[in-house]
Protein backbone atom coordinates (compact mmCIF):
# COMPACT_ATOMS: atom_id res chain seq x y z
CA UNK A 1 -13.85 208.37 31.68
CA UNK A 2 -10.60 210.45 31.77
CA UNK A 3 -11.45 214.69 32.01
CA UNK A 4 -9.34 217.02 30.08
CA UNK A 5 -8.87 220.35 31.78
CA UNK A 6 -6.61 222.99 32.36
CA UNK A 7 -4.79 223.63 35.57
CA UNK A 8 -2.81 226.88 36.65
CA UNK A 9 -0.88 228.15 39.28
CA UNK A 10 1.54 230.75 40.18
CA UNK A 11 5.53 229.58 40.57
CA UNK A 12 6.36 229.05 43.95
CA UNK A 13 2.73 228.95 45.38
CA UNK A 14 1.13 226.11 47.30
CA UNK A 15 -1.38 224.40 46.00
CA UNK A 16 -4.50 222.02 46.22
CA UNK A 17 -6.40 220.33 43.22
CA UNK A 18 -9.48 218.80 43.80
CA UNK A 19 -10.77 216.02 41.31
CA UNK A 20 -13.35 213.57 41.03
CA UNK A 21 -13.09 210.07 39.80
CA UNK A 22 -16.24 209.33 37.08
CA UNK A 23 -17.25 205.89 35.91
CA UNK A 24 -15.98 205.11 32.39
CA UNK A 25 -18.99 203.91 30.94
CA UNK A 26 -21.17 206.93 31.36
CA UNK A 27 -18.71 209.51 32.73
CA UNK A 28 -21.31 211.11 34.61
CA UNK A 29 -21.62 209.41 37.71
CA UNK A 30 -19.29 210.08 40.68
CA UNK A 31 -16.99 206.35 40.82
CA UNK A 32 -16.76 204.73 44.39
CA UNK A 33 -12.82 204.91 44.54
CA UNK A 34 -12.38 203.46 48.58
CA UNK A 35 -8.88 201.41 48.35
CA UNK A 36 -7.46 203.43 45.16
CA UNK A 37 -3.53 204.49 44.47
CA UNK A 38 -3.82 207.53 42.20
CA UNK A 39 -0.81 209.78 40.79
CA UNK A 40 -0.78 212.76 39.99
CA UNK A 41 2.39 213.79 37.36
CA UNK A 42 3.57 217.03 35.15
CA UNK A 43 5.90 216.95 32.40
CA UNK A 44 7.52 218.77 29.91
CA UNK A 45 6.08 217.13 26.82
CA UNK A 46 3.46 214.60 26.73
CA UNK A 47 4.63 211.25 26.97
CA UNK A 48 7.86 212.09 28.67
CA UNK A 49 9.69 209.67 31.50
CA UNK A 50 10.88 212.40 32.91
CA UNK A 51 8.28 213.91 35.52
CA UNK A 52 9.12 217.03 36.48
CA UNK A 53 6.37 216.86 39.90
CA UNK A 54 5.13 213.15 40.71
CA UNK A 55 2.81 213.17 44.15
CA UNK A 56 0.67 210.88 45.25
CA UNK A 57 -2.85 211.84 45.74
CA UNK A 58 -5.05 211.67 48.72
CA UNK A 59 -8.90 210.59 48.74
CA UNK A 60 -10.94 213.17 50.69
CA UNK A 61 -14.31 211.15 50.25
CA UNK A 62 -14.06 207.61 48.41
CA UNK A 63 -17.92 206.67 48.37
CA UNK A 64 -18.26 210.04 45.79
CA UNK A 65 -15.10 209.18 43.63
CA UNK A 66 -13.30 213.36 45.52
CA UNK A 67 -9.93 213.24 45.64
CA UNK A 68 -6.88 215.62 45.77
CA UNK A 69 -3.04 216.45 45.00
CA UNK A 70 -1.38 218.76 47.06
CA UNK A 71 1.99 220.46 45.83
CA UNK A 72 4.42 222.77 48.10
CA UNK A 73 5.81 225.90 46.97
CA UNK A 74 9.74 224.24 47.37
CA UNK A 75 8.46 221.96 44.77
CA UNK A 76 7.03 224.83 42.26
CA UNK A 77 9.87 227.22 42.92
CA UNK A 78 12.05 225.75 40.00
CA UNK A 79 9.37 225.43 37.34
CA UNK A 80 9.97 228.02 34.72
CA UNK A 81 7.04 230.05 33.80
CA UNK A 82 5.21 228.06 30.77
CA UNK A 83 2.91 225.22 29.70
CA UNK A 84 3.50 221.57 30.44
CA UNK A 85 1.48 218.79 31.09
CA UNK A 86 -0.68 216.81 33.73
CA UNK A 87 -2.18 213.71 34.33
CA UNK A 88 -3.43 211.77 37.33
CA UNK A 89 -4.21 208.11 37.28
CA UNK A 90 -5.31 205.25 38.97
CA UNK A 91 -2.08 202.78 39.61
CA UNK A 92 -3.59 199.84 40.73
CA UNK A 93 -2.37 196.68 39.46
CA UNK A 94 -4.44 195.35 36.68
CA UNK A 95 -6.85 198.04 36.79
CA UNK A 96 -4.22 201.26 35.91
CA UNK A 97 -6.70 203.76 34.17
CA UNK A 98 -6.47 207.96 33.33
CA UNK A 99 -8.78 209.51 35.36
CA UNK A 100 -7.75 213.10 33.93
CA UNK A 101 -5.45 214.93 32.18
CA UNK A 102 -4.57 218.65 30.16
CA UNK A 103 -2.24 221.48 30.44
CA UNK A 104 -0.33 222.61 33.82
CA UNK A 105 0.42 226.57 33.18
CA UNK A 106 2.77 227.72 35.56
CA UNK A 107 2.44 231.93 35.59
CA UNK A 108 5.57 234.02 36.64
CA UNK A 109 5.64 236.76 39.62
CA UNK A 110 7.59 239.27 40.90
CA UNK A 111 8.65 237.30 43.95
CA UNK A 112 10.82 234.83 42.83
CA UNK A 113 13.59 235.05 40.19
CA UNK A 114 13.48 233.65 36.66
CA UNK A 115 14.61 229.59 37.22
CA UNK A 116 18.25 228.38 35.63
């Protein structure tokens, strides 16, 4: 069952987001994920082709469904302060499924100047 939460981060920070992978029919127990490919993607809009951060995700430990993105700060630098969108999913052939998804708020700072 896919989760719906917000993420956010500062522009131009590193960052790590841990998830967990729950079975669809209850969506309460932790989903053995050993041999996944899972996605993680933000966009503009929802629905949009154009993916403005696609990585990979890496399973920390596949027996309890944890797994994690991991972002750079070269990556972040360019996103303009605002709200977009996220979503992570399985990519599997024949078994592609949302494992989560909600808003990716990207805060400004001092540090870095506004984006073009």
């Amino acid at each position: 069952m896919a989760r719906t939460s917000s993420i956010s981060i500062y522009r131009g920070e590193d960052f790590t987001q841990p998830f967990v992978a729950y079975t669809t029919d209850t969506g309460s127990t932790a989903e053995n994920i050993t041999g996944w490919t899972l996605l993680f993607s933000v966009a503009r809009t929802r629905n949009s082709t154009d993916k403005l951060i696609s990585a990979a995700c890496s399973i920390t430990v596949a027996a309890s469904g944890t797994f994690s993105v991991t972002i750079a700060d070269t990556i972040t630098d360019d996103l303009a302060p605002g709200a977009y969108f996220w979503d992570v999913w399985r990519t599997d052939a024949g078994a592609e499924r949302l494992l989560g998804c909600g808003t990716f708020n990207v805060k400004g700072n001092a540090r870095l100047p506004p984006s073009a």
